[in-house]
Protein backbone atom coordinates (compact mmCIF):
# COMPACT_ATOMS: atom_id res chain seq x y z
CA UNK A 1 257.71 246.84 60.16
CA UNK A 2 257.19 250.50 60.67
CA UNK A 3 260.89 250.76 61.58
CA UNK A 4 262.68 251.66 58.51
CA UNK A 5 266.03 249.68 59.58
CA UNK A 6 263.86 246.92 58.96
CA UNK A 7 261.16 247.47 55.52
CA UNK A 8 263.07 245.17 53.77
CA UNK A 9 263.00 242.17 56.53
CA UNK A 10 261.72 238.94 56.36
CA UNK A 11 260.32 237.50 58.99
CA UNK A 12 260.28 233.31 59.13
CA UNK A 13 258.20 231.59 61.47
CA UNK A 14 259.06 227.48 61.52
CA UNK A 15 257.06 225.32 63.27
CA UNK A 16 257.63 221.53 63.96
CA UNK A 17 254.23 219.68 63.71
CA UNK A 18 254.53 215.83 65.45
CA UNK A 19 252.24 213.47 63.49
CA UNK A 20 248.81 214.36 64.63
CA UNK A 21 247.25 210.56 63.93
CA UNK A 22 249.16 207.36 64.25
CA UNK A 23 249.16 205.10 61.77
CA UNK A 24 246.24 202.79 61.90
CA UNK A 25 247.16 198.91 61.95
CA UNK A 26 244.36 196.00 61.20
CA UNK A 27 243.92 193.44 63.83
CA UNK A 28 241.81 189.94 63.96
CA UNK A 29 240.25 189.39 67.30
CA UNK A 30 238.21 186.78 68.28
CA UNK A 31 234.95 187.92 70.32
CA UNK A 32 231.84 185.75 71.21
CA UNK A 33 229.17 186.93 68.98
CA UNK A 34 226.68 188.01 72.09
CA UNK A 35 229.71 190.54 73.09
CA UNK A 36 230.20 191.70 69.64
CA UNK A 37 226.18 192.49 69.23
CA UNK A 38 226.65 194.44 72.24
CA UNK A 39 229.26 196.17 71.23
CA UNK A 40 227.70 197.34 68.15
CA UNK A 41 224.45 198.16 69.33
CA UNK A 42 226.58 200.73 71.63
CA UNK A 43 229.05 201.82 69.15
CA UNK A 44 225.78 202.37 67.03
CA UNK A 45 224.00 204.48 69.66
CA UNK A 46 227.35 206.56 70.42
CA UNK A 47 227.43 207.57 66.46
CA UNK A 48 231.11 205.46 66.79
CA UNK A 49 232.44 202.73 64.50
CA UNK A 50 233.68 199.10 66.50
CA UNK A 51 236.74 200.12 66.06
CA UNK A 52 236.99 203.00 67.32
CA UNK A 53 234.71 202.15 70.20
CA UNK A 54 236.96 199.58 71.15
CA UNK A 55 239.95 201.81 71.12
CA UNK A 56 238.22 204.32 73.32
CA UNK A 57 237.23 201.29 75.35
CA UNK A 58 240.93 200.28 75.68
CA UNK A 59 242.46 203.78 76.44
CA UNK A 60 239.46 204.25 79.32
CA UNK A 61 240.81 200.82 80.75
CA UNK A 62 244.24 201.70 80.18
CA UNK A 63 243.84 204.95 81.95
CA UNK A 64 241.65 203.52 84.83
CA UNK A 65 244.73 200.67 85.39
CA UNK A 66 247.23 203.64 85.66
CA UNK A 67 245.05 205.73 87.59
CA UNK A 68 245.07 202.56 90.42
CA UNK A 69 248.76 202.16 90.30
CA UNK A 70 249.90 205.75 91.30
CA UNK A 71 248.08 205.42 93.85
């Protein structure tokens, strides 16, 4: 900018931004109630909602199961 070839230049920065959240999809599960008062009560204590707890719960399994296979 403090080149005066270039005072009148315009300078255009683009950036691609990937959706950050995927779209979120209802499900019906069937749990027995004594798992799904445990799952609550921990969900509760971890400031999460079920669903997301589950989801976390999922991805840690998921992770764990691919962890095992590579090795």
């Amino acid at each position: 900018m403090d080149d005066p070839d270039y005072s009148d230049a315009i300078a255009i920065l683009v950036v691609s931004v990937s959706e950050s959240k995927p779209r979120s999809v209802r499900v019906n599960i069937t749990v027995p109630e004594d798992m799904l008062r445990k799952i609550d009560n921990v969900a509760k204590k971890r400031g999460m909602s079920r669903s997301s707890f589950l989801v976390h719960a999922a991805q840690n399994a998921i992770s764990a199961s691919q962890d095992s296979h590579s090795l």
